[in-house]
C-alpha atoms as a PDB file:
ATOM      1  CA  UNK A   1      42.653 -25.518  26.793  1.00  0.00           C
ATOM      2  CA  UNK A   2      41.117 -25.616  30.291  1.00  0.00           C
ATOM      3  CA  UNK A   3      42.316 -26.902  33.057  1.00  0.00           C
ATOM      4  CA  UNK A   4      41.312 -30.504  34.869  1.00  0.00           C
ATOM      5  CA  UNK A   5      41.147 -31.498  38.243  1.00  0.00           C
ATOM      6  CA  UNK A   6      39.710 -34.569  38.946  1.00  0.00           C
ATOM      7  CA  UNK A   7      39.210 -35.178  42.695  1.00  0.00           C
ATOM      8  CA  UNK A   8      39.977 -37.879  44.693  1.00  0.00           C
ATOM      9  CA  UNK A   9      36.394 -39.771  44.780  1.00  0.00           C
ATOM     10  CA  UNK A  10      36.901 -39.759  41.326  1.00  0.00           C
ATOM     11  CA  UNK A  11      39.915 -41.127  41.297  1.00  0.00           C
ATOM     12  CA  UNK A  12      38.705 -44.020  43.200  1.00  0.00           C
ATOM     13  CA  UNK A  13      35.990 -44.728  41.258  1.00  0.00           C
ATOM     14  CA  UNK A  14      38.636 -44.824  38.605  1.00  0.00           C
ATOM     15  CA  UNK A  15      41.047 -47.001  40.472  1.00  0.00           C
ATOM     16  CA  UNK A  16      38.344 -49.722  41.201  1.00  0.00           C
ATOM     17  CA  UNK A  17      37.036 -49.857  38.354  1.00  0.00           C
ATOM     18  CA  UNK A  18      40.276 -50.018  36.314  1.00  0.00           C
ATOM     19  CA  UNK A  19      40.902 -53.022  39.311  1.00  0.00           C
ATOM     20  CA  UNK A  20      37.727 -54.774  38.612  1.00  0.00           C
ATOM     21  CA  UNK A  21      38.808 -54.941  34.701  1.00  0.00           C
ATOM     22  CA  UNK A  22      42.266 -56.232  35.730  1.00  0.00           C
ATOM     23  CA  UNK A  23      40.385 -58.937  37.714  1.00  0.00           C
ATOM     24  CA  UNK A  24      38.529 -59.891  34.442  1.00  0.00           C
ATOM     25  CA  UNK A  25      41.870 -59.697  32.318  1.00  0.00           C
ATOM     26  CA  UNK A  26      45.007 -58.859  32.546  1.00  0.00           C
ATOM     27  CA  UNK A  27      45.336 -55.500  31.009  1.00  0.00           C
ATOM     28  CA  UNK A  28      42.147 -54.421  30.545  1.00  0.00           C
ATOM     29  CA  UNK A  29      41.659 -52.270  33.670  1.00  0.00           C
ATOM     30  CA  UNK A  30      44.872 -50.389  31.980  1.00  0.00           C
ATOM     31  CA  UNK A  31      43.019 -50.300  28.634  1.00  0.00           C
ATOM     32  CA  UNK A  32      39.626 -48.288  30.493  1.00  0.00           C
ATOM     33  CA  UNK A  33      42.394 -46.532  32.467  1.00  0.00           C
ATOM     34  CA  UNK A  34      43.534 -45.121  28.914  1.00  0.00           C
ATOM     35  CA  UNK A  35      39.752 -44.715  27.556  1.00  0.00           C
ATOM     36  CA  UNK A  36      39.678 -42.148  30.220  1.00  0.00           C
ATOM     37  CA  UNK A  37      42.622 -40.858  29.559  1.00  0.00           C
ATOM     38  CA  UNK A  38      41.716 -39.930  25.959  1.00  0.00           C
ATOM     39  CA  UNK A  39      38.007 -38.735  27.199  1.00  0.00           C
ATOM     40  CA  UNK A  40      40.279 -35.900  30.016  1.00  0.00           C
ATOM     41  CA  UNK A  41      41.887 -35.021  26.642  1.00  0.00           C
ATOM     42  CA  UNK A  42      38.781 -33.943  24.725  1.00  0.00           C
ATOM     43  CA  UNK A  43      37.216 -32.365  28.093  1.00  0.00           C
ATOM     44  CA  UNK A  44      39.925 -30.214  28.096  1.00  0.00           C
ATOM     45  CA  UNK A  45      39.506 -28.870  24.758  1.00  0.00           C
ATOM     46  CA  UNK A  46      36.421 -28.427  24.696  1.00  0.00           C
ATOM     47  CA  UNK A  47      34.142 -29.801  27.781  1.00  0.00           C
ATOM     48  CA  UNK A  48      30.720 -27.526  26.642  1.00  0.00           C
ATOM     49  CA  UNK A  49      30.093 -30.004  24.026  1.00  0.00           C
ATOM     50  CA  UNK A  50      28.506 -31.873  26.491  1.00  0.00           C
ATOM     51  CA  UNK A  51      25.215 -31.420  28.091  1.00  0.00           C
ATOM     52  CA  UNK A  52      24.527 -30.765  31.331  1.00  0.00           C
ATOM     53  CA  UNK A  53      22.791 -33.633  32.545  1.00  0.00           C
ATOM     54  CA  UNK A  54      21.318 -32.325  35.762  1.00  0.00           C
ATOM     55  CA  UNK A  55      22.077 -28.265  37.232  1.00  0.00           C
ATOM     56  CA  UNK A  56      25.341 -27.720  36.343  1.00  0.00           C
ATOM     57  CA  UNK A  57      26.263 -31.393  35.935  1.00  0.00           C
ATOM     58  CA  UNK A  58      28.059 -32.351  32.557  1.00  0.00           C
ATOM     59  CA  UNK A  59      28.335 -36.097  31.642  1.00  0.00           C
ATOM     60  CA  UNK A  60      30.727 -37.818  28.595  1.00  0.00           C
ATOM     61  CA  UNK A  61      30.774 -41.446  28.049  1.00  0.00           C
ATOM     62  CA  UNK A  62      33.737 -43.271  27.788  1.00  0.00           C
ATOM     63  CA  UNK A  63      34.579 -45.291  24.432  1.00  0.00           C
ATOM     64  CA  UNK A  64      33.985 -48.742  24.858  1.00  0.00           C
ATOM     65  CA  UNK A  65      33.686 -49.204  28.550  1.00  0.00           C
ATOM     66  CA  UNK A  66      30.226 -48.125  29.752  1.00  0.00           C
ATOM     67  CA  UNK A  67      31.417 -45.418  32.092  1.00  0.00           C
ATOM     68  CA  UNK A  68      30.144 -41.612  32.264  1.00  0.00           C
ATOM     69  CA  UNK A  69      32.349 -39.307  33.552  1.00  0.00           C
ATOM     70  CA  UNK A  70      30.455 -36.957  35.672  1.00  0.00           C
ATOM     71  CA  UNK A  71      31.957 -32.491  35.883  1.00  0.00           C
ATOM     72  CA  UNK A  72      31.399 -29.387  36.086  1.00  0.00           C
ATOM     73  CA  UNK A  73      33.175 -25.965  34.923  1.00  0.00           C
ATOM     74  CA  UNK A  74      33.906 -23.550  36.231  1.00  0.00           C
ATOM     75  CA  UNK A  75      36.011 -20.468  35.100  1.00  0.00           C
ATOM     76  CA  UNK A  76      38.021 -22.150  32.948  1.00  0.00           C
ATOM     77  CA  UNK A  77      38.649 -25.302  35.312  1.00  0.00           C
ATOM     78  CA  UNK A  78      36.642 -28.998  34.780  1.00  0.00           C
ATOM     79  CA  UNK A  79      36.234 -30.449  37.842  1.00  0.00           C
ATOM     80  CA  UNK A  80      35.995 -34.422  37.375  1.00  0.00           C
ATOM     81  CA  UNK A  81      33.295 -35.513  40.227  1.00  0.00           C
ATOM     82  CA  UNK A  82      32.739 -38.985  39.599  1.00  0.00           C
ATOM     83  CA  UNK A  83      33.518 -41.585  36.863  1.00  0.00           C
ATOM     84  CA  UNK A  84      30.565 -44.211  37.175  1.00  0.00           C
ATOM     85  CA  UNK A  85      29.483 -47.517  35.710  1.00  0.00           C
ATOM     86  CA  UNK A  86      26.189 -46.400  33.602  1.00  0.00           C
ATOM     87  CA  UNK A  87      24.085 -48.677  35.103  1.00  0.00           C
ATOM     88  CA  UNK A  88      24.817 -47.217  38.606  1.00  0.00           C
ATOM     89  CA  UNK A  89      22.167 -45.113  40.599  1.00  0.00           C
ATOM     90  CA  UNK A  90      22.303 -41.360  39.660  1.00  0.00           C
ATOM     91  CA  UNK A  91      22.271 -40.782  43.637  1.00  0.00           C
ATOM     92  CA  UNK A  92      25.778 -41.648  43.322  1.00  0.00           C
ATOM     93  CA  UNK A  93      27.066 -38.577  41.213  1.00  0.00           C
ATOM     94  CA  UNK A  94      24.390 -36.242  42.508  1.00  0.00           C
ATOM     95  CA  UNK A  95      25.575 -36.279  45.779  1.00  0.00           C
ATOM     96  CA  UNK A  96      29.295 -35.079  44.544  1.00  0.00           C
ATOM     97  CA  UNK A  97      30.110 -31.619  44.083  1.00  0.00           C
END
């Protein structure tokens, strides 16, 4: 299994996102938070199933939230870069690395 790391921009975009869902219900931002909890599970077994998206840019879309979450490998670490709505500007994750 590799390794994660998902770095702190990413985190945020998680942690804002998971607020704006708590402002729409209560409990839904912790129901995306766990959509991405099960998508770091499968990246970590096996993250090449995905396509790279742009260079060496990798993207997997979140189950029922419309979120991509935006990495990279390298060695046998995936390095989480951004976790975006997907109808966000691709400016956003292409300036992350």
């Amino acid at each position: 299994m590799h390794q994660l790391i998902i770095k702190p921009s990413a985190e945020l975009d998680a942690m804002n996102a998971a607020n704006w869902y708590n402002s729409r219900r209560d409990g839904l931002g912790n129901e995306f938070l766990l959509a991405l909890e099960a998508k770091f599970y499968t990246l970590r077994r096996n993250p090449l199933q995905y396509l790279c998206i742009y260079k060496n840019i990798r993207r997997a879309l979140t189950e029922r939230f419309p979120y991509g979450v935006f990495f990279i490998i390298e060695n046998e670490v995936v390095y989480v870069l951004a976790i975006i709505h997907t109808s966000r500007s691709p400016k956003i994750w292409k300036k992350r690395k």
